[in-house]
N, C-alpha and C. Protein backbone atom coordinates (compact mmCIF):
# COMPACT_ATOMS: atom_id res chain seq x y z
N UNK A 1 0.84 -1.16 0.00
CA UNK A 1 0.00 0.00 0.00
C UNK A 1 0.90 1.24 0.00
N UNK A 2 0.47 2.24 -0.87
CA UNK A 2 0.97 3.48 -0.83
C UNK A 2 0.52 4.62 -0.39
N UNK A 3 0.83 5.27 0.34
CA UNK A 3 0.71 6.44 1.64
C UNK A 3 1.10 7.64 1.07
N UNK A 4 0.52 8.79 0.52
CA UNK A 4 0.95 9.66 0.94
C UNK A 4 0.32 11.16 1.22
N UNK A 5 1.15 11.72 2.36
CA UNK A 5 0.04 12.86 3.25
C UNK A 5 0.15 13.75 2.06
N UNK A 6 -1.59 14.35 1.97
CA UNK A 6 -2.13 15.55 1.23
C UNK A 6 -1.69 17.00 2.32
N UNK A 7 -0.64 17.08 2.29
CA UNK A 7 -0.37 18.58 3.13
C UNK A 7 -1.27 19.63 2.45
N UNK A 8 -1.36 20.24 1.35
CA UNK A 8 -2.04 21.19 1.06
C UNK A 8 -3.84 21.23 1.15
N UNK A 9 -4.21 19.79 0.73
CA UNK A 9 -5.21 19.41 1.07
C UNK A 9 -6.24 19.60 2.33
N UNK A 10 -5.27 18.96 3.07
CA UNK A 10 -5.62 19.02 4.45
C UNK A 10 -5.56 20.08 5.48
N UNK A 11 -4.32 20.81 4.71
CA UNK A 11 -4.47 22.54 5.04
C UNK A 11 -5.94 23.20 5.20
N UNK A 12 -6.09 23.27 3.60
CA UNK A 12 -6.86 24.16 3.03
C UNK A 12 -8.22 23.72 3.79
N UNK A 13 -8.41 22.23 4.06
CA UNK A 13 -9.67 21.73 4.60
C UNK A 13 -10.04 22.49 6.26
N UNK A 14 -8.57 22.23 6.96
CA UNK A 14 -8.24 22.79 8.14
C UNK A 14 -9.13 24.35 8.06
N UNK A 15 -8.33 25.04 7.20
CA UNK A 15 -8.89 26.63 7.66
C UNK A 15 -10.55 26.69 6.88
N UNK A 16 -11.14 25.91 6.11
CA UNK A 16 -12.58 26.51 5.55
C UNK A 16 -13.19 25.73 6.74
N UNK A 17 -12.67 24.28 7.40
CA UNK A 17 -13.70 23.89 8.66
C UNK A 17 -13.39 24.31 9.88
N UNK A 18 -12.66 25.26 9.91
CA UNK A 18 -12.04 26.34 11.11
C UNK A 18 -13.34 27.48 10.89
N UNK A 19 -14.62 27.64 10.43
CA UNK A 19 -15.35 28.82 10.08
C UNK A 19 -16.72 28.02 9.78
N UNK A 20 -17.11 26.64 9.98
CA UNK A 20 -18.33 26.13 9.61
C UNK A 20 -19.23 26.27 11.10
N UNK A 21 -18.77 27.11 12.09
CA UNK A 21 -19.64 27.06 13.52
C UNK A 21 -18.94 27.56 14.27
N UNK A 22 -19.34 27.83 15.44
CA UNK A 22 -18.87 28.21 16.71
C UNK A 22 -17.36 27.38 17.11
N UNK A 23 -16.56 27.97 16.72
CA UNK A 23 -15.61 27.72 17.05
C UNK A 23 -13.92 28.09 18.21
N UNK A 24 -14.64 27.45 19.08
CA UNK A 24 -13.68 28.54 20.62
C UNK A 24 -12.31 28.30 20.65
N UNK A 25 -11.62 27.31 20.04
CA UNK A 25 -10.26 26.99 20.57
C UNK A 25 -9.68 27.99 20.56
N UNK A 26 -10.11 29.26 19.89
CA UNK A 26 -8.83 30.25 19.68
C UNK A 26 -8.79 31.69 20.33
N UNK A 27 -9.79 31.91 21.19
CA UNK A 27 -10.89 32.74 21.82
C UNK A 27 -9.98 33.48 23.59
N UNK A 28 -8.75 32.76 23.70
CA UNK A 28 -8.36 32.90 24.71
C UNK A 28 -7.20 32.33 25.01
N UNK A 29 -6.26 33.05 25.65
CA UNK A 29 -5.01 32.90 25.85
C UNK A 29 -4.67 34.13 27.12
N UNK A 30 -4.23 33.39 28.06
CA UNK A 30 -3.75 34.01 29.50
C UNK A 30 -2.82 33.89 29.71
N UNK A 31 -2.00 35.19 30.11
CA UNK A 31 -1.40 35.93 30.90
C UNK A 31 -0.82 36.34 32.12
N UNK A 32 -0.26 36.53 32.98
CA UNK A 32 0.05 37.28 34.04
C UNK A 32 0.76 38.64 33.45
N UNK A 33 0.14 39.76 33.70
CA UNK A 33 0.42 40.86 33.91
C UNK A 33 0.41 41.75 34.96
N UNK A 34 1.27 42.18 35.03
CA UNK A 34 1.75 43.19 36.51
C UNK A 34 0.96 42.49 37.51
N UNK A 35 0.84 41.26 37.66
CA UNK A 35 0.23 40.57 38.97
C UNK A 35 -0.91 39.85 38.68
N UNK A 36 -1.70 40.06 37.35
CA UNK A 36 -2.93 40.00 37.25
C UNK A 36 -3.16 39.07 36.16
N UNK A 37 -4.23 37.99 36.74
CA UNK A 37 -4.39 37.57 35.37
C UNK A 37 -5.10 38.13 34.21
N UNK A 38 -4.94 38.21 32.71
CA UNK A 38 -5.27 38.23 31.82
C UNK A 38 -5.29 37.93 30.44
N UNK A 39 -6.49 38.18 29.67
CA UNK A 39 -7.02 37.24 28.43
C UNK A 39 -6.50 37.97 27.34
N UNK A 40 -5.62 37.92 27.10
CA UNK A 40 -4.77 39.08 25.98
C UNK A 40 -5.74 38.85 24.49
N UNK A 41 -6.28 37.91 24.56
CA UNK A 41 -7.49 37.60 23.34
C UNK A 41 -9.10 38.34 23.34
N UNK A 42 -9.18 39.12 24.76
CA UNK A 42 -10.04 39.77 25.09
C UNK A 42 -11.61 38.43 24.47
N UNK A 43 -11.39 37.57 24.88
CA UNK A 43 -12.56 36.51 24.44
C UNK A 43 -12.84 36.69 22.95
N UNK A 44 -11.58 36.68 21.99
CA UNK A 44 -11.82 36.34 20.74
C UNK A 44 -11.87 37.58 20.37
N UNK A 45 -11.84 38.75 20.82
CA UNK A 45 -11.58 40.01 20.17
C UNK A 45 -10.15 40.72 20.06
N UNK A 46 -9.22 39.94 20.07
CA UNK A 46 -7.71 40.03 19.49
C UNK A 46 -6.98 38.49 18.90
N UNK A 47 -8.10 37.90 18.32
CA UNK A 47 -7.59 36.87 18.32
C UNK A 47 -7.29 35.88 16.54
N UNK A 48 -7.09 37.32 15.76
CA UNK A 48 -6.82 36.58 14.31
C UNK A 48 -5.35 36.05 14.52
N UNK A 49 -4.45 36.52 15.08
CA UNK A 49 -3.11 36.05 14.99
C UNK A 49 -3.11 34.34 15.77
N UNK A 50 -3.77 34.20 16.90
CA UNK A 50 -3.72 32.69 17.73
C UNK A 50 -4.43 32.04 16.49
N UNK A 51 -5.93 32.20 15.71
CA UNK A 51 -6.34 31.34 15.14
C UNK A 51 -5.34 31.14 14.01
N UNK A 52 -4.46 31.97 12.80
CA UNK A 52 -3.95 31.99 12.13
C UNK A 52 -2.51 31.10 12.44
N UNK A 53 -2.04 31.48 13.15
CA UNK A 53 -0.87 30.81 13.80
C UNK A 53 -1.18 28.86 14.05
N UNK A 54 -2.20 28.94 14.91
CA UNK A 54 -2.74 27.73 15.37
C UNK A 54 -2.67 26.81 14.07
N UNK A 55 -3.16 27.49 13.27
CA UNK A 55 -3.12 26.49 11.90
C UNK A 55 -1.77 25.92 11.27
N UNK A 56 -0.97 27.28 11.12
CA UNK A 56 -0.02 27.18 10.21
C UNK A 56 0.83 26.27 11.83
N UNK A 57 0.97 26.32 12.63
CA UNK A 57 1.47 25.30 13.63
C UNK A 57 1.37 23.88 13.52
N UNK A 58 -0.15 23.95 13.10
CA UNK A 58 -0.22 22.59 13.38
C UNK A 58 0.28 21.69 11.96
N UNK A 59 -0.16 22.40 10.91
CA UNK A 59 0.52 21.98 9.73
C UNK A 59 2.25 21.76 9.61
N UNK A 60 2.52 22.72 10.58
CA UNK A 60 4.33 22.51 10.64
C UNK A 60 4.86 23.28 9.86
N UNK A 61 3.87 24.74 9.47
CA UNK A 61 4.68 25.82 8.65
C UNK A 61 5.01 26.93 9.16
N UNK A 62 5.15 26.90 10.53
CA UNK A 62 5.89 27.92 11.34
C UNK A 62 6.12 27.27 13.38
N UNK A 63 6.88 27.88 13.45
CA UNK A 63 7.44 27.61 14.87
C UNK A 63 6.94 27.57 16.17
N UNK A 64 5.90 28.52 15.82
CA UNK A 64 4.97 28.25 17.39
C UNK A 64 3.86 28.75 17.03
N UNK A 65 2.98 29.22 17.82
CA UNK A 65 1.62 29.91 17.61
C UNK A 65 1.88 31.08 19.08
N UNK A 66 1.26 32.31 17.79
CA UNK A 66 1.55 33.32 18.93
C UNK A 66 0.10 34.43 18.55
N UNK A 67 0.11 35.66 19.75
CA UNK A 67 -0.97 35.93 19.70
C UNK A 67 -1.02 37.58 19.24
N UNK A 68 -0.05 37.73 18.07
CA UNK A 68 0.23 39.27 17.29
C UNK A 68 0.15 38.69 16.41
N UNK A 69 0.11 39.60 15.21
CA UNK A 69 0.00 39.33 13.77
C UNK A 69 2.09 39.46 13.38
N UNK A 70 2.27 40.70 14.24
CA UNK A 70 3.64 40.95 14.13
C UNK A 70 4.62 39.52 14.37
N UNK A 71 4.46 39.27 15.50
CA UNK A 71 5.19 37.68 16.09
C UNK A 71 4.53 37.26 15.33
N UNK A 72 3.46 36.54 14.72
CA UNK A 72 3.11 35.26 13.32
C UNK A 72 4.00 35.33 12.09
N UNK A 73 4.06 37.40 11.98
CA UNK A 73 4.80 37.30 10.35
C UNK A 73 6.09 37.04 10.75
N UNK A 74 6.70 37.58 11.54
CA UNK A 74 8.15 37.08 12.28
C UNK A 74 8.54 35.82 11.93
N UNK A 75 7.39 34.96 12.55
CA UNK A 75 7.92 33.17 12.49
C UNK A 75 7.23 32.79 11.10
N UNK A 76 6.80 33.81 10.56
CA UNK A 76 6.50 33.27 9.36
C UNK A 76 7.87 33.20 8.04
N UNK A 77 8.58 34.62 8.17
CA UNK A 77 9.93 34.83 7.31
C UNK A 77 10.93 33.47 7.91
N UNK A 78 10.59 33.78 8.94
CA UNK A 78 11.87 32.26 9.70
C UNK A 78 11.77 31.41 9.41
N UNK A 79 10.11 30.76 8.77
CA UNK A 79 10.05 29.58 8.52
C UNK A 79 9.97 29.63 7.24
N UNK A 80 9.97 30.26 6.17
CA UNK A 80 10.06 29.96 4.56
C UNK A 80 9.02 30.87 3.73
N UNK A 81 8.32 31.29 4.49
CA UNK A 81 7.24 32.24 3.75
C UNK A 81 8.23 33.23 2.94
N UNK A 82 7.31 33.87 2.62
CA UNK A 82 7.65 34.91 1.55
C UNK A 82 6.52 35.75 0.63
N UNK A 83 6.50 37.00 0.73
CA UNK A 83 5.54 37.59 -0.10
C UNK A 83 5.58 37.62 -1.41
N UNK A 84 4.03 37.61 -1.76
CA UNK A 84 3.66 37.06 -3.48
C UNK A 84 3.32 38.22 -3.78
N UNK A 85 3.10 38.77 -4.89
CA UNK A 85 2.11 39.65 -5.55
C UNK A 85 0.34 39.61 -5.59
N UNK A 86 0.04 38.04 -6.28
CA UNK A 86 -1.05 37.42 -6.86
C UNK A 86 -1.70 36.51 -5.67
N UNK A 87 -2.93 36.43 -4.88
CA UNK A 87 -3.66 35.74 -4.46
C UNK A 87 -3.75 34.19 -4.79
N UNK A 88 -3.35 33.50 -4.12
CA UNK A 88 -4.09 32.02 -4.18
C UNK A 88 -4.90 31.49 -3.04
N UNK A 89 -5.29 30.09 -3.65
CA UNK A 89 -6.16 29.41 -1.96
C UNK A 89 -4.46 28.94 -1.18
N UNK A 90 -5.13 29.53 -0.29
CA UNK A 90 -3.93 29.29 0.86
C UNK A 90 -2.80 30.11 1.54
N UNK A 91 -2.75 31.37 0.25
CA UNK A 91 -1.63 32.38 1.46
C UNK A 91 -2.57 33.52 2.14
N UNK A 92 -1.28 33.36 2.70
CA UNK A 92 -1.85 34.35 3.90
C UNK A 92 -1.48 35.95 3.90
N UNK A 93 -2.81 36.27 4.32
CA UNK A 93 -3.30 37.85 4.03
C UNK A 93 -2.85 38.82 5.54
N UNK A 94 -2.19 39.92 5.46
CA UNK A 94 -1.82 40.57 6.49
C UNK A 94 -2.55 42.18 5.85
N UNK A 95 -3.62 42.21 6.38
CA UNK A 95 -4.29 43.79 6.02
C UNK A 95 -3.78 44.69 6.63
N UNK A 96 -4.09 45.81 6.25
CA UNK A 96 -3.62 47.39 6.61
C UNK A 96 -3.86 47.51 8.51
N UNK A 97 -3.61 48.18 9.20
CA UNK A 97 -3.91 48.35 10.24
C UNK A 97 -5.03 49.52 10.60
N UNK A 98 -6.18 48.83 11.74
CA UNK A 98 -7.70 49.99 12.01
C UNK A 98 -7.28 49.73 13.15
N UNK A 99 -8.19 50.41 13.96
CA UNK A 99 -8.32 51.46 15.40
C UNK A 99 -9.05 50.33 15.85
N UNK A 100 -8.81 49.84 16.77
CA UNK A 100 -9.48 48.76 17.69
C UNK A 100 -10.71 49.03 18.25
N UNK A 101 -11.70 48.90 18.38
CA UNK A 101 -13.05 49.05 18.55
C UNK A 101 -13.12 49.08 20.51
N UNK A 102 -12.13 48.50 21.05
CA UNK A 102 -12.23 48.58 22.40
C UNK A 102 -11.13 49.18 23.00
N UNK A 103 -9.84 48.85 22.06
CA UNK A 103 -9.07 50.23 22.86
C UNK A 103 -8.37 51.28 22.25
N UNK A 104 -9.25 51.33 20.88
CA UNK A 104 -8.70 52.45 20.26
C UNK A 104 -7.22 52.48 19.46
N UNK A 105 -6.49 51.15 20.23
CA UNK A 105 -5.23 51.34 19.33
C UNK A 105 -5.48 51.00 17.74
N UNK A 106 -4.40 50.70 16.77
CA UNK A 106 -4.27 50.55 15.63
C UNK A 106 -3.97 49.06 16.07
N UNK A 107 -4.44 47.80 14.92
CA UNK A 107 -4.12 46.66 14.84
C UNK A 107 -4.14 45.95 13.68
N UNK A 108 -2.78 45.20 13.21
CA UNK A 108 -3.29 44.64 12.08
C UNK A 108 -4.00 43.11 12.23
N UNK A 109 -4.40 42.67 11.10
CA UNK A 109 -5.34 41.96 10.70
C UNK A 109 -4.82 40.77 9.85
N UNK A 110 -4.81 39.38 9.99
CA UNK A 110 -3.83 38.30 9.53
C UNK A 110 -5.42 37.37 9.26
N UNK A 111 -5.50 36.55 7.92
CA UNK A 111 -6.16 35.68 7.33
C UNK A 111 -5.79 34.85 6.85
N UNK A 112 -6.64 33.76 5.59
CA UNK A 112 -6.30 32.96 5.02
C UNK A 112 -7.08 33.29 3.33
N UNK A 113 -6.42 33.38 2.30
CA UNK A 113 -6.97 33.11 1.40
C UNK A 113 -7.62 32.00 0.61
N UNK A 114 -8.72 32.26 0.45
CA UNK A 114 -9.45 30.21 0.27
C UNK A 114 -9.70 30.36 -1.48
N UNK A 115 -9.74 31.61 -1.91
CA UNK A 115 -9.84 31.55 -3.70
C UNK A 115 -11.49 32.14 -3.49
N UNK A 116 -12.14 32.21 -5.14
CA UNK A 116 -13.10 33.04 -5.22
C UNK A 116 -13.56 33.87 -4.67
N UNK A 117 -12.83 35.13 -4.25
CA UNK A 117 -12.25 36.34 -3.79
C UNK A 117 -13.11 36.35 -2.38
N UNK A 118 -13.13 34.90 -1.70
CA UNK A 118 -13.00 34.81 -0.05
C UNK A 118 -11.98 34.45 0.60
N UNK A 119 -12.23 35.10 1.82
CA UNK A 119 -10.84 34.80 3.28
C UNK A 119 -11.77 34.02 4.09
N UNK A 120 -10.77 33.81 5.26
CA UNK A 120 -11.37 33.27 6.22
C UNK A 120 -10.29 33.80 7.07
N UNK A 121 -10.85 34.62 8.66
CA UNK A 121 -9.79 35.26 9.66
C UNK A 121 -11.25 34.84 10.90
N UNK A 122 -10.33 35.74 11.86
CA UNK A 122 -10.81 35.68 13.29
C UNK A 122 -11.99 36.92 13.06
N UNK A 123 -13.16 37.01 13.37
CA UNK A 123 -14.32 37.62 13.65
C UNK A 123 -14.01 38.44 14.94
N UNK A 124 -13.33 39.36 14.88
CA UNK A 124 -12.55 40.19 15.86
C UNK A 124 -13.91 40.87 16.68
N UNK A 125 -14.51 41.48 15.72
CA UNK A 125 -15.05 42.67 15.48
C UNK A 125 -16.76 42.24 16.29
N UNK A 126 -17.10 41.13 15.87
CA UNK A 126 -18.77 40.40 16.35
C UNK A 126 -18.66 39.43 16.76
N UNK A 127 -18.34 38.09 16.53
CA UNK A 127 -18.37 36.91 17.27
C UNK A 127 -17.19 36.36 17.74
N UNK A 128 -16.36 36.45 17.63
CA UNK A 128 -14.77 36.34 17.99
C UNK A 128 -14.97 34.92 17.65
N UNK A 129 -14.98 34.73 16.38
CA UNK A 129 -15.38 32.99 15.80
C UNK A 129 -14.37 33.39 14.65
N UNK A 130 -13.57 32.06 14.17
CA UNK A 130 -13.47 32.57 12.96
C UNK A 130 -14.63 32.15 11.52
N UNK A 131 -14.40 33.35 10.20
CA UNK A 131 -15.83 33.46 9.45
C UNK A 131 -15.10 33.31 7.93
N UNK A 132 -15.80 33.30 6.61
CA UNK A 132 -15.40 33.25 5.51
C UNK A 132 -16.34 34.82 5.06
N UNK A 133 -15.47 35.29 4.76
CA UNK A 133 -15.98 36.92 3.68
C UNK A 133 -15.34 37.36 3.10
N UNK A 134 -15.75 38.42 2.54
CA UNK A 134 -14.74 39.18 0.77
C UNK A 134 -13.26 39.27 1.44
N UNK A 135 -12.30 38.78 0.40
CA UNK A 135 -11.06 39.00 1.09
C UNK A 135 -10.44 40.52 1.06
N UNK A 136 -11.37 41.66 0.73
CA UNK A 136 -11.10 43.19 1.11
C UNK A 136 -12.08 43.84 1.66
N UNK A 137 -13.21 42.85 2.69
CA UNK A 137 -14.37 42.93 3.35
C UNK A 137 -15.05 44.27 2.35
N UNK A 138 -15.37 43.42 1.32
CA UNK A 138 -16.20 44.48 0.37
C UNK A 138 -15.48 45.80 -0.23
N UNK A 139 -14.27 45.70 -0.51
CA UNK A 139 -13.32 46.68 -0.67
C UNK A 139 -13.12 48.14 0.41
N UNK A 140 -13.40 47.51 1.80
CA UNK A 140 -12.88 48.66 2.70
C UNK A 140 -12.26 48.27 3.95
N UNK A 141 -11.18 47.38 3.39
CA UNK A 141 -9.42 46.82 4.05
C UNK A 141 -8.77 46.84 2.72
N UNK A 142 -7.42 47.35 3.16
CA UNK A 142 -6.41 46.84 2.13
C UNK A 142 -5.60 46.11 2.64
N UNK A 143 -4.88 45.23 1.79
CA UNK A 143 -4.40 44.03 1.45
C UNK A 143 -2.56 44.61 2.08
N UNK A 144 -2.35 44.76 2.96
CA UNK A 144 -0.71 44.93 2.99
C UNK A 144 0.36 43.96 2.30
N UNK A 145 -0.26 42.68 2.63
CA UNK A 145 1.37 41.69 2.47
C UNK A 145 0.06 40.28 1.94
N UNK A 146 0.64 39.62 1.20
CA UNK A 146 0.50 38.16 0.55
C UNK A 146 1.61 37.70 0.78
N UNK A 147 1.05 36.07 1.65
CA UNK A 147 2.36 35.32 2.03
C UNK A 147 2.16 33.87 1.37
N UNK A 148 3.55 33.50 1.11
CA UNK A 148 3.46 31.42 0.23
C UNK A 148 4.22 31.07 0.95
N UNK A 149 4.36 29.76 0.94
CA UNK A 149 5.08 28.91 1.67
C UNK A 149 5.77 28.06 0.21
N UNK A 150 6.73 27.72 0.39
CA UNK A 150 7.10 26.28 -0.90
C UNK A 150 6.03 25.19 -1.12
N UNK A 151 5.70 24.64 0.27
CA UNK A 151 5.41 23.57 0.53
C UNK A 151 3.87 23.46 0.01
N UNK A 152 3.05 24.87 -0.53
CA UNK A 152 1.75 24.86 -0.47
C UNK A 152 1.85 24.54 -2.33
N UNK A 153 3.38 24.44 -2.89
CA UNK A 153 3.11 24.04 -4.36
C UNK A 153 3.62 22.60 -4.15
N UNK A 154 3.69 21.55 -3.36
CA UNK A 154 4.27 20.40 -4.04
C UNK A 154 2.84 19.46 -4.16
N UNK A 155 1.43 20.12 -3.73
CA UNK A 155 0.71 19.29 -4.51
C UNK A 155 -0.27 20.27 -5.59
């Protein structure tokens, strides 16, 4: 018998059934700060970088899972990525940076491109789930960085 793993496959399956429901794994991540505990994910409302990360982790296309977009693209150059020009299913989208709805700072915004001009990211903003929508949420985000991996062409 012959074996062999669909990496891209099973990727791509990973992040569109990462968005078919209520999905919490990624909703929370704690802290100690200055004494105190806390949810640096604010219950899924900072939390596109853990879900984004979480994936590309578990697939084995970056080094850890972390909870910035900044630390993801970090371990993303370390691990082989590299920015594209052109959209496919599967790289990953780093949008412009908006004003945080709860504390006002600026934050950027990390996805997945799935093809027929949808993403799939963390639902920052309403359900802190991750969701599938226009990958320039109806043309009002821009697109900063497109990222590939090698490994997302060997099938």
């Amino acid at each position: 018998m012959s074996l062999k793993l669909l990496k891209k496959k099973n990727y791509l399956t990973m992040i569109e059934n990462a968005a078919k429901g209520e999905n919490w794994m990624f909703r929370n991540q704690y802290f100690e700060v200055d004494g105190k505990e806390t949810d640096v994910l604010e219950n899924g409302g900072l939390s596109c970088a853990m879900f984004l990360s979480s994936v590309l982790y578990l697939n084995k296309l970056i080094g850890d899972i972390h909870t910035t977009v900044v630390g993801t693209e970090k371990d993303m150059l370390e691990s082989g990525w590299f920015e594209i020009k052109d959209l496919e299913p599967g790289a990953v989208i780093i949008w412009e940076q908006k004003l945080g709805d709860k504390d006002g700072l600026p934050h950027y915004h990390n996805g997945f491109y799935i093809g027929s001009n949808m993403a799939i990211s963390n639902n920052s903003k309403d359900t802190g789930f991750p969701w599938k929508h226009h990958y320039t949420y109806n043309n009002t985000r821009k697109i900063e960085k497109i990222y590939w991996h090698p490994v997302l062409d060997e099938e």
